[in-house]
C-alpha atoms as a PDB file:
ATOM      1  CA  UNK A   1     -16.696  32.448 -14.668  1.00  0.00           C
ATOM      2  CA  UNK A   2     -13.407  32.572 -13.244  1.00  0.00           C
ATOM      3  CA  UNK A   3     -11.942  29.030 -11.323  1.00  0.00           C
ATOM      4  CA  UNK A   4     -12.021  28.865  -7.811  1.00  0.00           C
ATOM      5  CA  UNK A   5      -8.915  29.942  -6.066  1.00  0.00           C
ATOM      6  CA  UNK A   6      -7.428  27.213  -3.546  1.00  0.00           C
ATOM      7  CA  UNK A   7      -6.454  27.513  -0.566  1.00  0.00           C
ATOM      8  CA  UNK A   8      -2.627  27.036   0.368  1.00  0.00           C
ATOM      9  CA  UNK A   9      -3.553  23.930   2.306  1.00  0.00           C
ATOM     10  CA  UNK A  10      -5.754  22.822  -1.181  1.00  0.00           C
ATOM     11  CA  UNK A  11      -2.397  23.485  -3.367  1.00  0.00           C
ATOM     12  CA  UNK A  12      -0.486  21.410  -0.761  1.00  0.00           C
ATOM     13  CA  UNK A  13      -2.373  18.595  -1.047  1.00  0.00           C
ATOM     14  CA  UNK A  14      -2.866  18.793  -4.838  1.00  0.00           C
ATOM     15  CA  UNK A  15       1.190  18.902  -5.070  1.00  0.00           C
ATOM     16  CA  UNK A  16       1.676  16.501  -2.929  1.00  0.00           C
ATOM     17  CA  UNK A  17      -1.041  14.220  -4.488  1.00  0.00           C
ATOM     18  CA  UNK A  18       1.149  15.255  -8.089  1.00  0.00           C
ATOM     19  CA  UNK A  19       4.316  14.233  -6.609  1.00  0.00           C
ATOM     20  CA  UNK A  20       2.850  10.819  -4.900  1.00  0.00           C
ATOM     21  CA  UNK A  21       1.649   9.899  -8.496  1.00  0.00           C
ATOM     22  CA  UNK A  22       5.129  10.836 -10.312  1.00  0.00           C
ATOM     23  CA  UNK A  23       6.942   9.098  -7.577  1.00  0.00           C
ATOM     24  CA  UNK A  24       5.333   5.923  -7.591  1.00  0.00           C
ATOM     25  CA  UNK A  25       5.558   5.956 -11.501  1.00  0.00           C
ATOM     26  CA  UNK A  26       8.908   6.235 -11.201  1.00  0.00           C
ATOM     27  CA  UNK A  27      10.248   4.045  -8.765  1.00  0.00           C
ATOM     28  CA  UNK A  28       7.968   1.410 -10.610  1.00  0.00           C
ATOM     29  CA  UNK A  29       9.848   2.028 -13.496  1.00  0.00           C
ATOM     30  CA  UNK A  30      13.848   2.503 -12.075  1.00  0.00           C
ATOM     31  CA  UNK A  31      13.481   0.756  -9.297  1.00  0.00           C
ATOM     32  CA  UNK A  32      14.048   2.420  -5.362  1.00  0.00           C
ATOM     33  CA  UNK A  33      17.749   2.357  -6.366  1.00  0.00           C
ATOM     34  CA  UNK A  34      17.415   4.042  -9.585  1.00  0.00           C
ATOM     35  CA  UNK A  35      14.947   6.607  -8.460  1.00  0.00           C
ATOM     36  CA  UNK A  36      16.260   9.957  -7.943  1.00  0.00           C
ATOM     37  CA  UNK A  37      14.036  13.060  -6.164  1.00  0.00           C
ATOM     38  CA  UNK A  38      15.919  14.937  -9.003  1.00  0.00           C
ATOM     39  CA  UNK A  39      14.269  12.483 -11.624  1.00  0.00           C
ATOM     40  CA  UNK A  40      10.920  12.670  -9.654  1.00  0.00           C
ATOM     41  CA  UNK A  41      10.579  16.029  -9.518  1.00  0.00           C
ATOM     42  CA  UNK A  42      11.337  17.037 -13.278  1.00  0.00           C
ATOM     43  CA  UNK A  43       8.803  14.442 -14.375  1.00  0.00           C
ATOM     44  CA  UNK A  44       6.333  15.739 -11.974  1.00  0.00           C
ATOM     45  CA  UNK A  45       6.685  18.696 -13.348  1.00  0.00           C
ATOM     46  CA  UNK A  46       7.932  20.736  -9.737  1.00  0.00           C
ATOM     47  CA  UNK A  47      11.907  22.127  -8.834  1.00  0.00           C
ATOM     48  CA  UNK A  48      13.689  19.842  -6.452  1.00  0.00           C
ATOM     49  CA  UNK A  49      12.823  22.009  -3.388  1.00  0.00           C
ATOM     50  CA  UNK A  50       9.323  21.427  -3.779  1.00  0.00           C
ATOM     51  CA  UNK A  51       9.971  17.952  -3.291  1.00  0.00           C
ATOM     52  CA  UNK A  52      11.647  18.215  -0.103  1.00  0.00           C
ATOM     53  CA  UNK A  53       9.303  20.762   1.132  1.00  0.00           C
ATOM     54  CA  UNK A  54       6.838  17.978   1.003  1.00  0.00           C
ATOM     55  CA  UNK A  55       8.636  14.653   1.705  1.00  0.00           C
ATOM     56  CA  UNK A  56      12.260  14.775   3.437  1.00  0.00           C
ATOM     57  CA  UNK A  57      13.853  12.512   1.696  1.00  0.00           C
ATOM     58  CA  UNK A  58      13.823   9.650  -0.532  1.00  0.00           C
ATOM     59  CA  UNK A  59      12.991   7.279   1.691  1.00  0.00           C
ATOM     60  CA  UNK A  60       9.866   9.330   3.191  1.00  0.00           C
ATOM     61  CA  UNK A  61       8.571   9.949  -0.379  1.00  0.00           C
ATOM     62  CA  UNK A  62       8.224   5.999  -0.558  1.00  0.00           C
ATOM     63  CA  UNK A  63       6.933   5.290   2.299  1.00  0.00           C
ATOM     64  CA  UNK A  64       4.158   7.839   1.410  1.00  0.00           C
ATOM     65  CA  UNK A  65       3.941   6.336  -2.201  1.00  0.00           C
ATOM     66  CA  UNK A  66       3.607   2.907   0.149  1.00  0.00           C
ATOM     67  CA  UNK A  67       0.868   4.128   2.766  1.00  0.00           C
ATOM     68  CA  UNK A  68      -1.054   5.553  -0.623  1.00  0.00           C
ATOM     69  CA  UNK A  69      -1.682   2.315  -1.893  1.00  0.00           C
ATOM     70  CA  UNK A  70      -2.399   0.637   1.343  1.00  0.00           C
ATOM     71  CA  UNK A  71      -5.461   3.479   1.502  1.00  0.00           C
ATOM     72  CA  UNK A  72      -6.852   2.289  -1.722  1.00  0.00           C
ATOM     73  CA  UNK A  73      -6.765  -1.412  -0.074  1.00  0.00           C
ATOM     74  CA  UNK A  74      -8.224   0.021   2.924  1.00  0.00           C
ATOM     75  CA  UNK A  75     -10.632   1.794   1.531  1.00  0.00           C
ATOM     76  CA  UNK A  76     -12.373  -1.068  -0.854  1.00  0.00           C
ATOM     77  CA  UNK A  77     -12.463  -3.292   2.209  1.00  0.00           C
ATOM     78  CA  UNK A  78     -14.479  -0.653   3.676  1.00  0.00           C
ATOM     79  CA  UNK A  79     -17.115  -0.467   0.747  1.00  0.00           C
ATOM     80  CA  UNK A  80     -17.097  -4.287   0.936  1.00  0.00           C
ATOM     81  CA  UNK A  81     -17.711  -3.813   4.762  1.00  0.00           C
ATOM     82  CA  UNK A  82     -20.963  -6.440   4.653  1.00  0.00           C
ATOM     83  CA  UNK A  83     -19.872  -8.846   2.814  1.00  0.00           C
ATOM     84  CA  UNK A  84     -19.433 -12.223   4.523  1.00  0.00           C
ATOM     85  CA  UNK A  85     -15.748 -12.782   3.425  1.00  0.00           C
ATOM     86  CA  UNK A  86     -14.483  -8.937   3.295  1.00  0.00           C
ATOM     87  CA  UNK A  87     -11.395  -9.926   2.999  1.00  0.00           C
ATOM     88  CA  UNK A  88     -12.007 -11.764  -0.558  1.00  0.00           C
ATOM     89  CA  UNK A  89     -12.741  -8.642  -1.962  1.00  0.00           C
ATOM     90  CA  UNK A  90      -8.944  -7.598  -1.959  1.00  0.00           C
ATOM     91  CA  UNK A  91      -8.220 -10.051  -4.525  1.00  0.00           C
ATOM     92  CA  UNK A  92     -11.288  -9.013  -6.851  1.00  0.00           C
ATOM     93  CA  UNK A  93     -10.330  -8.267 -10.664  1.00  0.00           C
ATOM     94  CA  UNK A  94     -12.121  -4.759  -9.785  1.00  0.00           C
ATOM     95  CA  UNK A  95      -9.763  -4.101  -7.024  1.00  0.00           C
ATOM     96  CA  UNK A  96      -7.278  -5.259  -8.446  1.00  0.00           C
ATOM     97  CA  UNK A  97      -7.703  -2.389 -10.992  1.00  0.00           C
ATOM     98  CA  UNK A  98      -8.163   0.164  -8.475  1.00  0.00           C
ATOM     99  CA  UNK A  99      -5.010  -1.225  -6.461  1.00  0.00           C
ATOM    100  CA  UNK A 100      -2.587  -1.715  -9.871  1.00  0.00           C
ATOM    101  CA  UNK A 101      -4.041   1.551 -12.466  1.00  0.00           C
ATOM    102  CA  UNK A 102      -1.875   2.453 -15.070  1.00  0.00           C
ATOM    103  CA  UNK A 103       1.296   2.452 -12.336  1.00  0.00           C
ATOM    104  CA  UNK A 104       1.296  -0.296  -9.819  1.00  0.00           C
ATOM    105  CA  UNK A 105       2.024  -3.188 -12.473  1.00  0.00           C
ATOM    106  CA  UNK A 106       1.611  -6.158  -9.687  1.00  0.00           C
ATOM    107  CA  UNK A 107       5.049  -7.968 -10.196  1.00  0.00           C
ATOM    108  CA  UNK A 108       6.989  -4.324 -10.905  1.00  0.00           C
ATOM    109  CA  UNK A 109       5.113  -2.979  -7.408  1.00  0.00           C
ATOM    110  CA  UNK A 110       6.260  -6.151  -5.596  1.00  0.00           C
ATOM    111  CA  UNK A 111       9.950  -6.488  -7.122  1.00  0.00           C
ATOM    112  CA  UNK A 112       9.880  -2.284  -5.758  1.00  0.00           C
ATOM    113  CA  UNK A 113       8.990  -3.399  -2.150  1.00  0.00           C
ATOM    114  CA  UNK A 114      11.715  -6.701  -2.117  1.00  0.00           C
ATOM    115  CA  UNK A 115      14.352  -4.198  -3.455  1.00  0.00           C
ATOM    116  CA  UNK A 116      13.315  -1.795  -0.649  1.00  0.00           C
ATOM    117  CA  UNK A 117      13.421  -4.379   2.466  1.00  0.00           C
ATOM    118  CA  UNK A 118      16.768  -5.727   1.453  1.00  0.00           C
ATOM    119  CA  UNK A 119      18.048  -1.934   1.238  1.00  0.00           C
ATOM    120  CA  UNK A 120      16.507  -1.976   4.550  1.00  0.00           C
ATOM    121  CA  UNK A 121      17.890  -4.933   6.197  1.00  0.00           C
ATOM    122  CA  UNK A 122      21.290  -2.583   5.615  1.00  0.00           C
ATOM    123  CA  UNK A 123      19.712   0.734   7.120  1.00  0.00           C
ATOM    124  CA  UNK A 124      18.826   0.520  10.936  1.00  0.00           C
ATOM    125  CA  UNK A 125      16.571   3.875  10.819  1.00  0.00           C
ATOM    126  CA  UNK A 126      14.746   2.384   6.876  1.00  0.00           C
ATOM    127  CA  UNK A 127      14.418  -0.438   8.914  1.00  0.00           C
ATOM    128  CA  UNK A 128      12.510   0.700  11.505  1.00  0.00           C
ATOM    129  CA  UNK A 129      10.409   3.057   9.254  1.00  0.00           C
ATOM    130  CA  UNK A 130       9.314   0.479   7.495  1.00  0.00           C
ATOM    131  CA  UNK A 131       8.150  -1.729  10.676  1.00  0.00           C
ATOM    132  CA  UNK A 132       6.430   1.002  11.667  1.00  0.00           C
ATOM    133  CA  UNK A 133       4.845   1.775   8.957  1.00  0.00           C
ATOM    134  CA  UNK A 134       3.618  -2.082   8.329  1.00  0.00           C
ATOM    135  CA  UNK A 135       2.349  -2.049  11.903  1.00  0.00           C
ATOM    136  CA  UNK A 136       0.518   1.006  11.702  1.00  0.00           C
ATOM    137  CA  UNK A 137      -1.240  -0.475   8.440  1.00  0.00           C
ATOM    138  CA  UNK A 138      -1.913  -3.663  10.296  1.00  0.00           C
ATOM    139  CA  UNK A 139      -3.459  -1.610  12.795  1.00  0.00           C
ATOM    140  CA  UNK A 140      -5.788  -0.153  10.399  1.00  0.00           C
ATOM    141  CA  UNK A 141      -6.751  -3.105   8.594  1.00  0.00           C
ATOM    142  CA  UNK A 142      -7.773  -4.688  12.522  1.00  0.00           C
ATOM    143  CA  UNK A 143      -9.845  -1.982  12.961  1.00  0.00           C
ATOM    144  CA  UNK A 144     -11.861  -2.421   9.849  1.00  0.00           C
ATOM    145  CA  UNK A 145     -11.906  -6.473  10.710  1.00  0.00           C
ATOM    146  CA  UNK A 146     -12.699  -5.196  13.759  1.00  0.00           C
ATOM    147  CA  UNK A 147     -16.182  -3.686  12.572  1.00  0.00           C
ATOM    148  CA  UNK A 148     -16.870  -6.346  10.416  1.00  0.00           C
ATOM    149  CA  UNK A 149     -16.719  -9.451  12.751  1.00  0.00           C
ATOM    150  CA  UNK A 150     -17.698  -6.974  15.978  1.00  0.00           C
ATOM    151  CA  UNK A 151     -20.801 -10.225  16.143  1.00  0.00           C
ATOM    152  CA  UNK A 152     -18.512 -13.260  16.120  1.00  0.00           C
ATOM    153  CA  UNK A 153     -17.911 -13.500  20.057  1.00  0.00           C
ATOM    154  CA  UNK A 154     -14.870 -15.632  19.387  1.00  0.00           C
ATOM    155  CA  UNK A 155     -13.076 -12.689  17.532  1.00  0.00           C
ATOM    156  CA  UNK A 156     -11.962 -10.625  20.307  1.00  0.00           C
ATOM    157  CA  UNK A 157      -9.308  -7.836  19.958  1.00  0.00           C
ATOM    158  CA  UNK A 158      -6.238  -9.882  20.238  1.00  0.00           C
ATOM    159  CA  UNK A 159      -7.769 -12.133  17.360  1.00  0.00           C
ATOM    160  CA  UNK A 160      -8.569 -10.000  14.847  1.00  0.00           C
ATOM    161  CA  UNK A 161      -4.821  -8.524  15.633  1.00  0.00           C
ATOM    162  CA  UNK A 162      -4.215 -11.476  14.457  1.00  0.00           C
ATOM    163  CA  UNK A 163      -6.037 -12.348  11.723  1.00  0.00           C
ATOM    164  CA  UNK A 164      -4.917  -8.823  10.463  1.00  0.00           C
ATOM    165  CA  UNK A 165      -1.189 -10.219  11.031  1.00  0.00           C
ATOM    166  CA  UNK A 166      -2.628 -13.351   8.931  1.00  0.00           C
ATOM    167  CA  UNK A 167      -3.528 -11.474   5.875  1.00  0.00           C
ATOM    168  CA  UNK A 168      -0.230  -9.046   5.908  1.00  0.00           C
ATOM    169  CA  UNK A 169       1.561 -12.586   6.061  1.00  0.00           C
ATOM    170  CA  UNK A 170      -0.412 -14.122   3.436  1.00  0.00           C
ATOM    171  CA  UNK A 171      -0.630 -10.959   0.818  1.00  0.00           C
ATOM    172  CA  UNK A 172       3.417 -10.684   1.406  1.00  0.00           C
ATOM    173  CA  UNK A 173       3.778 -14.951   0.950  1.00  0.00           C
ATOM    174  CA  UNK A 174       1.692 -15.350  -1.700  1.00  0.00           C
ATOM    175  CA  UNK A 175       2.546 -12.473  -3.569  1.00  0.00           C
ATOM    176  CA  UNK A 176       6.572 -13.375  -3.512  1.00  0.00           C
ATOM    177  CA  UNK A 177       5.560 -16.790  -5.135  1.00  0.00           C
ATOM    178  CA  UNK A 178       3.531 -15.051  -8.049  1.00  0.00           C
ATOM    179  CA  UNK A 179       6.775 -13.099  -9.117  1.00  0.00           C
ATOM    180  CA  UNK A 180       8.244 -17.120  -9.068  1.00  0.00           C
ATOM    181  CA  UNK A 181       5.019 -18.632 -10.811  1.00  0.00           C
ATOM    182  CA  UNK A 182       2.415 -16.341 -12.372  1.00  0.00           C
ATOM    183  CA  UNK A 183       0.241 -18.876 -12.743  1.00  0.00           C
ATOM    184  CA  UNK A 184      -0.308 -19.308  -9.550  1.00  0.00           C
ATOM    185  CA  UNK A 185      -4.431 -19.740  -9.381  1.00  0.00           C
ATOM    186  CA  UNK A 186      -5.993 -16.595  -6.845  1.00  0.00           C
ATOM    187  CA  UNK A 187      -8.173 -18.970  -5.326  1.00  0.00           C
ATOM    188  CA  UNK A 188      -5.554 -20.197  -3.237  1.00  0.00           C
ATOM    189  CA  UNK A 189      -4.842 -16.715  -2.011  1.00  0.00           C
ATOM    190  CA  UNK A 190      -8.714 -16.293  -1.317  1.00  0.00           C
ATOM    191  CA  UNK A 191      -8.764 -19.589   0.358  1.00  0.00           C
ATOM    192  CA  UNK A 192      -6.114 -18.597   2.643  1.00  0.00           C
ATOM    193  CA  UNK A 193      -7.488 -15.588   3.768  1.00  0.00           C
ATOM    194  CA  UNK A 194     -10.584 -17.336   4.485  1.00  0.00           C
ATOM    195  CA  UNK A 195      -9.251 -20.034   6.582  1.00  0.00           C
ATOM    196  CA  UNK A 196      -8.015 -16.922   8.472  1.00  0.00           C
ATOM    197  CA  UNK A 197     -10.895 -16.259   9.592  1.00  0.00           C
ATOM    198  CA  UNK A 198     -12.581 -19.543   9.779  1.00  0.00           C
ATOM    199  CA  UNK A 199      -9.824 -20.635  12.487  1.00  0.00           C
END
């Protein structure tokens, strides 16, 4: 029987899925610096222009490599929607698997991200990409909080826009002192995201 053909819209999103892989494979591996779309694009497998058909530049391809893996963070805190301390479940050895797989090496991811917000702290329009992006994730992750403490009458929306602030604060804090000390016990980071809430 012969395969289904896809759509153009399915082969889109299956090249751009291709590409988001590659990319985040490489710039875990050379760094934002030492990526290259040219580099990117011959390990994925596609010509240059297919890149750029897809992403417009560099930076865009990263941020889309970035808002990837905040879905996949997203998206376990919404199948751990009941649980009394959601937010716990980020820091679970199982989501921890689904967060790191066989590319996001958690010191290499967050070395990727300091290298990118210093080259952004030298490039007004990075800059503000990057803000934007961060609040539009924060956004998402109070709207999930959102649904999950709807029956605590104390949460109300300004905060759980805050305790969503908390926990970008925290993941960012905590995660900059594990590249320091790797030893660093998780419970701490669970702890703090539960006094988050708590307060």
């Amino acid at each position: 029987m012969a395969a289904k053909r896809l759509s153009q819209q399915q082969r889109r999103e299956k090249t751009s899925k291709a590409l988001l892989e590659t990319a985040a494979e490489v710039f875990i591996k050379h760094g934002y610096q030492g990526a290259s779309i040219d580099l990117i694009a011959e390990k994925a497998g596609y010509t240059k222009g297919a890149v750029y058909s897809h992403f417009k530049n560099k930076e865009a391809l990263f941020l889309a490599v970035f808002s990837a893996r905040a879905e996949v963070q997203f998206q376990i805190l919404r199948e751990n929607i009941e649980k009394p301390d959601v937010l716990k479940s980020i820091v679970d050895k199982e989501t921890q698997k689904k967060l790191i797989s066989k590319h996001y090496d958690h010191n290499k991811w967050i070395m990727l991200v300091l290298e990118y917000l210093l080259y952004a702290q030298r490039n007004p329009k990075a800059k503000k990409q990057l803000k934007d992006l961060m609040t539009n994730t924060r956004e998402a992750m109070a709207t999930i909080l959102a649904q999950r403490y709807k029956e605590k009458v104390d949460l109300n929306a300004s905060a759980i826009e805050k305790l969503a602030m908390k926990q970008q604060i925290v993941d960012m804090g905590f995660a900059v002192m594990y590249l320091i000390d790797n030893e660093l016990p998780l419970d701490i980071y669970k702890e703090l995201l539960s006094s988050s809430v708590s307060k």
